[in-house]
N, C-alpha and C. Protein backbone atom coordinates (compact mmCIF):
# COMPACT_ATOMS: atom_id res chain seq x y z
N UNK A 1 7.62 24.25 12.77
CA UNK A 1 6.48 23.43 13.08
C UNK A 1 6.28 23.42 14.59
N UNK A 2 5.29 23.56 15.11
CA UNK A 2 4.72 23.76 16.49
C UNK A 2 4.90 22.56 16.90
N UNK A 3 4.69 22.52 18.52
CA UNK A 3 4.69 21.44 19.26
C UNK A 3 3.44 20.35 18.78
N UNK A 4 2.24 21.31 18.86
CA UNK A 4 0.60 20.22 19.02
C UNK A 4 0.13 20.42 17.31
N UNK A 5 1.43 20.20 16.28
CA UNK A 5 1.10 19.54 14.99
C UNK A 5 0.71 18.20 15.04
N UNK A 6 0.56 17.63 14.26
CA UNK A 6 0.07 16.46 13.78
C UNK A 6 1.19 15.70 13.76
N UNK A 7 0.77 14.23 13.96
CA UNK A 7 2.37 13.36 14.95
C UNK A 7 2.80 13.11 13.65
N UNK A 8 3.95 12.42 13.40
CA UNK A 8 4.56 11.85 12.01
C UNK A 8 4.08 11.03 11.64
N UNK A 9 4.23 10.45 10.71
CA UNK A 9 3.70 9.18 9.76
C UNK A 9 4.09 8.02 10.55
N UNK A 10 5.30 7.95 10.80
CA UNK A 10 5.94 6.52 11.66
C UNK A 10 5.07 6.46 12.89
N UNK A 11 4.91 8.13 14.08
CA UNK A 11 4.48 7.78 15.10
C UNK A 11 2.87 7.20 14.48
N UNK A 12 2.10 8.02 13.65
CA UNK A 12 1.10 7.44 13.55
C UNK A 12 0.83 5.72 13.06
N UNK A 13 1.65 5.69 12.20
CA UNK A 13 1.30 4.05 11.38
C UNK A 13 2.20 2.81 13.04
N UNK A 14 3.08 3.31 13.44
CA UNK A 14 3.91 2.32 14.25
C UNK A 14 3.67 2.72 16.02
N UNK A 15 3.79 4.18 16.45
CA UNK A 15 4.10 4.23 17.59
C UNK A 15 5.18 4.21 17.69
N UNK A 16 5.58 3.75 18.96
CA UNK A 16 6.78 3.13 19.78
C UNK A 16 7.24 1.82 19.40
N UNK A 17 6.55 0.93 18.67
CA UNK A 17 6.83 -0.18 18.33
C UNK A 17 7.71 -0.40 16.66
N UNK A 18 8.58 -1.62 17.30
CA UNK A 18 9.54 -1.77 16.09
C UNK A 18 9.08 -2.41 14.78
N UNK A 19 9.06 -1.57 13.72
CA UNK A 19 9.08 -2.33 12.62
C UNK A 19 9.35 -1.20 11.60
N UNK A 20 8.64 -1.43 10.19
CA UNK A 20 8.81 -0.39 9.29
C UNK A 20 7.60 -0.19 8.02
N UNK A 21 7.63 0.45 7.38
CA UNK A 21 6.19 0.59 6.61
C UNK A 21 7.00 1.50 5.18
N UNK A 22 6.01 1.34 4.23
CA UNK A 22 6.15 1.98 2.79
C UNK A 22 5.19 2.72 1.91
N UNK A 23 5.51 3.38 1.54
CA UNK A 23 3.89 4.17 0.78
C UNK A 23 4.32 4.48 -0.56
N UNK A 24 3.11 3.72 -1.54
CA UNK A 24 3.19 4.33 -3.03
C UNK A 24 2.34 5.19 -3.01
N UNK A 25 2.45 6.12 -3.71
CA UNK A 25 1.69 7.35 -4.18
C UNK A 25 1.42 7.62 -5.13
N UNK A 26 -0.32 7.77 -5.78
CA UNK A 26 -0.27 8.02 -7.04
C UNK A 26 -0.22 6.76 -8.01
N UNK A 27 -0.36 5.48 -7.48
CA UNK A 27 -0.75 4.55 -8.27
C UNK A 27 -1.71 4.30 -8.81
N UNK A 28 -1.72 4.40 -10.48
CA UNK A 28 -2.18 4.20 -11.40
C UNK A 28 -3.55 2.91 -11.67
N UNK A 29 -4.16 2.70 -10.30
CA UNK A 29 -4.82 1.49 -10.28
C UNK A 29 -6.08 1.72 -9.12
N UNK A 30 -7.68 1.56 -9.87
CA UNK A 30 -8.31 2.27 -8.88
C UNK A 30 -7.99 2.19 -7.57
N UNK A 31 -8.81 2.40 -6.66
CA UNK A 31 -8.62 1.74 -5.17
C UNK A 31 -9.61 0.75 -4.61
N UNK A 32 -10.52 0.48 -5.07
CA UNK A 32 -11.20 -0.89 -5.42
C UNK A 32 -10.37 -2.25 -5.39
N UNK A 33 -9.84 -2.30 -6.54
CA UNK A 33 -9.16 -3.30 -7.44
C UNK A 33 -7.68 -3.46 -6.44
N UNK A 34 -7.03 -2.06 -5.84
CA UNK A 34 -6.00 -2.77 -4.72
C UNK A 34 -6.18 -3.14 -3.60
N UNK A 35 -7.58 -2.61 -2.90
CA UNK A 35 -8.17 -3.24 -2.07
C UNK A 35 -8.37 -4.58 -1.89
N UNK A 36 -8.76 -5.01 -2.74
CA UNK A 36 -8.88 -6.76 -3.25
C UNK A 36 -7.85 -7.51 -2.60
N UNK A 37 -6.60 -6.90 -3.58
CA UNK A 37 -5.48 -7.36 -3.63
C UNK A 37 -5.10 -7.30 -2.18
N UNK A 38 -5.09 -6.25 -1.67
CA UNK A 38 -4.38 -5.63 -0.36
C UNK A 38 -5.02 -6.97 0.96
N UNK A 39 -6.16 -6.83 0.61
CA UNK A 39 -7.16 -8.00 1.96
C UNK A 39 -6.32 -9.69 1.69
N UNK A 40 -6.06 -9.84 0.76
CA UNK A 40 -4.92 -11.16 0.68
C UNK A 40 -4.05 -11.35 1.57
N UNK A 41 -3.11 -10.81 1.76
CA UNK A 41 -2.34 -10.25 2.47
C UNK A 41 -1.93 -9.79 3.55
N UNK A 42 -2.90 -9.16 4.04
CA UNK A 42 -3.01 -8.67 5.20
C UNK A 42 -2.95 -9.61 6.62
N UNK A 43 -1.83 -9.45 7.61
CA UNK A 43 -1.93 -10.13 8.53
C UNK A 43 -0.78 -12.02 7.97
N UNK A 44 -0.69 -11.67 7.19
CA UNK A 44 0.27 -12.44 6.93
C UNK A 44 1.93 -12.95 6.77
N UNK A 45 2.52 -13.51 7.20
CA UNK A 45 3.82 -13.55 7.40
C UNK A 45 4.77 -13.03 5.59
N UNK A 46 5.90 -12.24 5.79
CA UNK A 46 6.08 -11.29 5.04
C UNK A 46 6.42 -12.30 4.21
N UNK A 47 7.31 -13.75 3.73
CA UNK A 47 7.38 -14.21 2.82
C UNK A 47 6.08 -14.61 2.28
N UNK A 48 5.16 -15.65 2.59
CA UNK A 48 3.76 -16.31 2.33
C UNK A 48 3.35 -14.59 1.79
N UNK A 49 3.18 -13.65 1.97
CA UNK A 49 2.36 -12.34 1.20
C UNK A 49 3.20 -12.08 0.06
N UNK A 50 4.75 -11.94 -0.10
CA UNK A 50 5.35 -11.96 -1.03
C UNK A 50 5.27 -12.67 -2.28
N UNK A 51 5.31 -14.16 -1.93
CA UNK A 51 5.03 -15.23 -2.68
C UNK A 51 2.95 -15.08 -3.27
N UNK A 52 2.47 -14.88 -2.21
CA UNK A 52 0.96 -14.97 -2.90
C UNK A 52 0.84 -13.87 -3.92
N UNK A 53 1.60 -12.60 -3.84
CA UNK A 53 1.33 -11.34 -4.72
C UNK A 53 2.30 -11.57 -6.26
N UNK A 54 3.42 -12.22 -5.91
CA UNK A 54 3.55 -12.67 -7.15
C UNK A 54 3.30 -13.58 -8.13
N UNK A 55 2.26 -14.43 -7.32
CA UNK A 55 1.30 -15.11 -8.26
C UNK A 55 -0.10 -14.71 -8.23
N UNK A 56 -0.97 -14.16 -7.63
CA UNK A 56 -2.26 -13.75 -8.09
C UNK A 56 -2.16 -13.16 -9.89
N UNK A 57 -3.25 -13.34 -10.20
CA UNK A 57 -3.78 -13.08 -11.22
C UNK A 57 -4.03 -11.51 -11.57
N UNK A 58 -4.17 -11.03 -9.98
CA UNK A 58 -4.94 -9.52 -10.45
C UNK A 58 -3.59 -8.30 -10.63
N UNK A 59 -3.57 -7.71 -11.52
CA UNK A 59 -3.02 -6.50 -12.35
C UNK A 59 -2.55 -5.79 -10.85
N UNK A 60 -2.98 -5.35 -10.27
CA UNK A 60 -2.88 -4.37 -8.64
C UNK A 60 -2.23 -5.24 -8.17
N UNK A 61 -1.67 -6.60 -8.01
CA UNK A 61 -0.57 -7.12 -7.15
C UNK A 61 0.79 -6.96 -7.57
N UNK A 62 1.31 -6.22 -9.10
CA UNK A 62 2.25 -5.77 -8.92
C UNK A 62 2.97 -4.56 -7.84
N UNK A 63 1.69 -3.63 -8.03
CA UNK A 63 2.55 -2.15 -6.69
C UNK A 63 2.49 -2.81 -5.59
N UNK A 64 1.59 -3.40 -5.40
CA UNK A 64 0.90 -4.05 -3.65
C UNK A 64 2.81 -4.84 -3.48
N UNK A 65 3.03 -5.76 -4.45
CA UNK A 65 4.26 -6.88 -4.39
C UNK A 65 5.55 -5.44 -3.88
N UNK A 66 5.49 -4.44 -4.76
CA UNK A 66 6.41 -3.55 -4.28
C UNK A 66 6.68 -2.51 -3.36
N UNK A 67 5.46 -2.41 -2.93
CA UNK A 67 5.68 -1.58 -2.02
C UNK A 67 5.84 -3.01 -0.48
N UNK A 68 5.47 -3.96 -0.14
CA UNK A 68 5.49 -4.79 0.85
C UNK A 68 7.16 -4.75 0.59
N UNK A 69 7.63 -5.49 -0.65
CA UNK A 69 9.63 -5.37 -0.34
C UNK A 69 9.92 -4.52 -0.27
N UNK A 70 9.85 -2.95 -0.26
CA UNK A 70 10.25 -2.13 0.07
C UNK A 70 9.96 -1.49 1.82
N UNK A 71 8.78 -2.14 1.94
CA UNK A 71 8.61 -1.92 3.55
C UNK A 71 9.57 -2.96 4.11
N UNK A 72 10.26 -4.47 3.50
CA UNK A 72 10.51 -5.30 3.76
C UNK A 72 12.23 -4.27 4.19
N UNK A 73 12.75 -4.12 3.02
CA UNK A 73 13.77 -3.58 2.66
C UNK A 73 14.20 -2.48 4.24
N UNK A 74 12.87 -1.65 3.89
CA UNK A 74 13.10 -0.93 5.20
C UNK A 74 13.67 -1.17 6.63
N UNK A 75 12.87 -2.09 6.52
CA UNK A 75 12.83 -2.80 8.01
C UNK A 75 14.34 -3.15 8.57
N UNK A 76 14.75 -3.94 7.23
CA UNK A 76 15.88 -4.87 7.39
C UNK A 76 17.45 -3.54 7.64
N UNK A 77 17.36 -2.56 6.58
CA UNK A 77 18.08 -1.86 6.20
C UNK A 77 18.24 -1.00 7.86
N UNK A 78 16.94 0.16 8.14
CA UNK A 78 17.32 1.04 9.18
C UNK A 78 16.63 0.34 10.32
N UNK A 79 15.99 -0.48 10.11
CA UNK A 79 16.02 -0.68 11.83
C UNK A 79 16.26 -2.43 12.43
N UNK A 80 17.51 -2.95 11.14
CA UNK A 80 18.05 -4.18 11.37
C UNK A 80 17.26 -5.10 12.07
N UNK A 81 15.57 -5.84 11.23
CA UNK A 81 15.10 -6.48 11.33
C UNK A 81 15.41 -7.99 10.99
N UNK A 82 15.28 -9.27 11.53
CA UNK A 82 15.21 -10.03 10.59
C UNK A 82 14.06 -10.45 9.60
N UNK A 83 14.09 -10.52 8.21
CA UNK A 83 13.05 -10.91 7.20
C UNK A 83 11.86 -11.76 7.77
N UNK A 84 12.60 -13.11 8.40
CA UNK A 84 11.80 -14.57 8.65
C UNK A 84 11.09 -13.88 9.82
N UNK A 85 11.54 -12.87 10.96
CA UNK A 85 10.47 -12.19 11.45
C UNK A 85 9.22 -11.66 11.67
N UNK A 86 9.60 -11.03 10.74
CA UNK A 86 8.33 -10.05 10.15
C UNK A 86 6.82 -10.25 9.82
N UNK A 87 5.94 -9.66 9.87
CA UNK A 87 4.21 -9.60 9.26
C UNK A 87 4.03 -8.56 8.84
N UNK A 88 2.71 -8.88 8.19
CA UNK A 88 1.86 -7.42 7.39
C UNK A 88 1.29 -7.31 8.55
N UNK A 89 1.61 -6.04 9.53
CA UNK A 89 0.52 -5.55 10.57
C UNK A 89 -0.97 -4.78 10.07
N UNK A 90 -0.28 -3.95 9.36
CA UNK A 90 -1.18 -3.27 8.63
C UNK A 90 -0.74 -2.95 6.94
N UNK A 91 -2.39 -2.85 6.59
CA UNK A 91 -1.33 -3.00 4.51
C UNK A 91 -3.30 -1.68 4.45
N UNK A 92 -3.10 -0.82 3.68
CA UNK A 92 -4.51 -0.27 3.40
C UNK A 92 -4.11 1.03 1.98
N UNK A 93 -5.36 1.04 1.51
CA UNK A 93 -5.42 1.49 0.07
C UNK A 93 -6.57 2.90 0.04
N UNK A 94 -5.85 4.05 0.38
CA UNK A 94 -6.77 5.58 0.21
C UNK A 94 -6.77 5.73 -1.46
N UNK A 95 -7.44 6.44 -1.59
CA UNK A 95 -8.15 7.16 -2.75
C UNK A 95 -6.98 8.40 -3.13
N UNK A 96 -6.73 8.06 -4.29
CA UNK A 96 -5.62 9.09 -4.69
C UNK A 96 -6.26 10.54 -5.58
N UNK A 97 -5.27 10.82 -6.48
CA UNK A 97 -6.04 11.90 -7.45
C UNK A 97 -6.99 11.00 -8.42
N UNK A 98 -7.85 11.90 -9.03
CA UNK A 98 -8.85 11.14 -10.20
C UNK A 98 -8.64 12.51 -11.32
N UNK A 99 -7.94 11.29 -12.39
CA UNK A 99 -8.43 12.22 -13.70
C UNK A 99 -9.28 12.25 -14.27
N UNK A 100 -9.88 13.34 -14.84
CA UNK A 100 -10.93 13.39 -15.51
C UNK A 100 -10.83 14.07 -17.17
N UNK A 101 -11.48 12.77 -17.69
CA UNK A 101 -10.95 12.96 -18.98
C UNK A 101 -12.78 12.49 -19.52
N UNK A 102 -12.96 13.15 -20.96
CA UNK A 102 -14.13 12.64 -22.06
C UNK A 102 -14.37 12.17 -22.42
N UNK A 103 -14.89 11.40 -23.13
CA UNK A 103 -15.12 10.77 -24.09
C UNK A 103 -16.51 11.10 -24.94
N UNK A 104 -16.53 11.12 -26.34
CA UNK A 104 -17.38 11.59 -27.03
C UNK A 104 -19.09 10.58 -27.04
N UNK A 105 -19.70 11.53 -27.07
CA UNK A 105 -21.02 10.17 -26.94
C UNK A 105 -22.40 11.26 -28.13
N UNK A 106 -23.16 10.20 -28.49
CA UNK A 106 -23.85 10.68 -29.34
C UNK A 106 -24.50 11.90 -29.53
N UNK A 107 -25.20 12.60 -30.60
CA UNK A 107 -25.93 13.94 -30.96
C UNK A 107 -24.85 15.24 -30.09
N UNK A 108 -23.43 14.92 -29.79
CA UNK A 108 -22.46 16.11 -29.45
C UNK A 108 -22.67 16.20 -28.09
N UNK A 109 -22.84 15.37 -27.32
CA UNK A 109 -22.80 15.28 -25.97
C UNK A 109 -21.67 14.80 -25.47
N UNK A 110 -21.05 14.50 -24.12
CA UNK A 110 -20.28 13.94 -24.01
C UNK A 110 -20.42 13.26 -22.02
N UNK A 111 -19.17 11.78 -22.12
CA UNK A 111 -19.26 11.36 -20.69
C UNK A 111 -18.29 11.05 -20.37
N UNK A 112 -18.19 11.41 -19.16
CA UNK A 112 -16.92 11.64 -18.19
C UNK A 112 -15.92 10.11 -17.80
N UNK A 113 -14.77 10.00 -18.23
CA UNK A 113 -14.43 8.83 -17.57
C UNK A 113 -13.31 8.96 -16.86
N UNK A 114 -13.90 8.24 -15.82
CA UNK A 114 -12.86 8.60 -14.64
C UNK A 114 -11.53 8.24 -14.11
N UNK A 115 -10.46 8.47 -14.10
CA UNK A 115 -8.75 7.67 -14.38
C UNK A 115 -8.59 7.78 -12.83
N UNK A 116 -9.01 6.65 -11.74
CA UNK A 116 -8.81 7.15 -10.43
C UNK A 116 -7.04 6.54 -10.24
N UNK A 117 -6.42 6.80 -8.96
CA UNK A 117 -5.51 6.35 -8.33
C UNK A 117 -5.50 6.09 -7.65
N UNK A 118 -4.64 5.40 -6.51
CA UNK A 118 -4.64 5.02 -5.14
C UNK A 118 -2.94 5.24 -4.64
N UNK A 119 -3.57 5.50 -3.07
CA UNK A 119 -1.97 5.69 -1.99
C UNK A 119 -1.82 4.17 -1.60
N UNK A 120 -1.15 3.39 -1.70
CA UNK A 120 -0.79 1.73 -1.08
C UNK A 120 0.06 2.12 0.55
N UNK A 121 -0.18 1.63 1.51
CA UNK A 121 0.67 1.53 2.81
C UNK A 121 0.47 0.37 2.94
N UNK A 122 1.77 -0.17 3.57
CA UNK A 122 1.76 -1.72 3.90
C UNK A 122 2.75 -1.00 5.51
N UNK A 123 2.80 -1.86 6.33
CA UNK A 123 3.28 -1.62 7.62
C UNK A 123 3.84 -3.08 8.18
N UNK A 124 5.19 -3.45 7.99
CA UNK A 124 5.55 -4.73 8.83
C UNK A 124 6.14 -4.46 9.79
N UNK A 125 5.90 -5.37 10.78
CA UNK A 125 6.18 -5.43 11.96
C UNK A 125 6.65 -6.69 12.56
N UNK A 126 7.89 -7.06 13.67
CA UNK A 126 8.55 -8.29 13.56
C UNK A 126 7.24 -8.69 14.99
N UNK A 127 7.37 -10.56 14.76
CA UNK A 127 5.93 -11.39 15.85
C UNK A 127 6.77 -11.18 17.12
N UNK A 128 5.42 -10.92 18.12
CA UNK A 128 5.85 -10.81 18.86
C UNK A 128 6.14 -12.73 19.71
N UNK A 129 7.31 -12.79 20.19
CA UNK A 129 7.66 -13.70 21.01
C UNK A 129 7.09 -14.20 21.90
């Protein structure tokens, strides 16, 4: 890999600055519907987002709930954060693969329905002092 590739994931999502981040891939849940979920969250201290995702109502706050403890996890694990620290700096929801599958519709025609996915990133970062 050349020098003037494209920076890494960490330099891009973090920089120089300490914290840690997580990415699902390929979740099974449009990107609409985790969007929702994701704007809850966002900018919020890592327990209060924890606690709100495991009670919302909406279906998409389960991955959103797992991928944040696993950015949580991160943090704590390789770059010996404390938890009570921490925020959602950044949390955002790209457009994954879309399946495309049929369904039968009258006189032998047919319409397309669409099985989208989404990439989840959440990014915590400890407050600054």
């Amino acid at each position: 890999m050349s020098k003037d590739s494209r920076p890494s994931r960490r330099q891009a999502l973090l920089g120089d600055r300490p914290g840690s981040y997580a990415i699902a891939r390929q979740v099974r849940v449009s990107p609409t519907k985790a969007r929702r979920v994701v704007d809850l969250v966002r900018g919020l201290p890592v327990d209060d987002a924890l606690s709100t995702l495991q009670f919302a109502p909406q279906a998409a706050s389960e991955p959103v709930y797992k991928v944040l403890a696993s950015a949580v996890a991160n943090a704590e694990n390789t770059d010996n954060l404390k938890r009570a620290d921490l925020y959602v700096s950044q949390a955002f929801v790209d457009e994954g693969m879309t399946m495309r599958r049929i369904r039968a519709r009258a006189k032998g025609s047919a319409s397309r329905i669409l099985k989208r996915s989404s990439h989840i990133t959440v990014v915590v970062e400890p407050k600054e002092a």
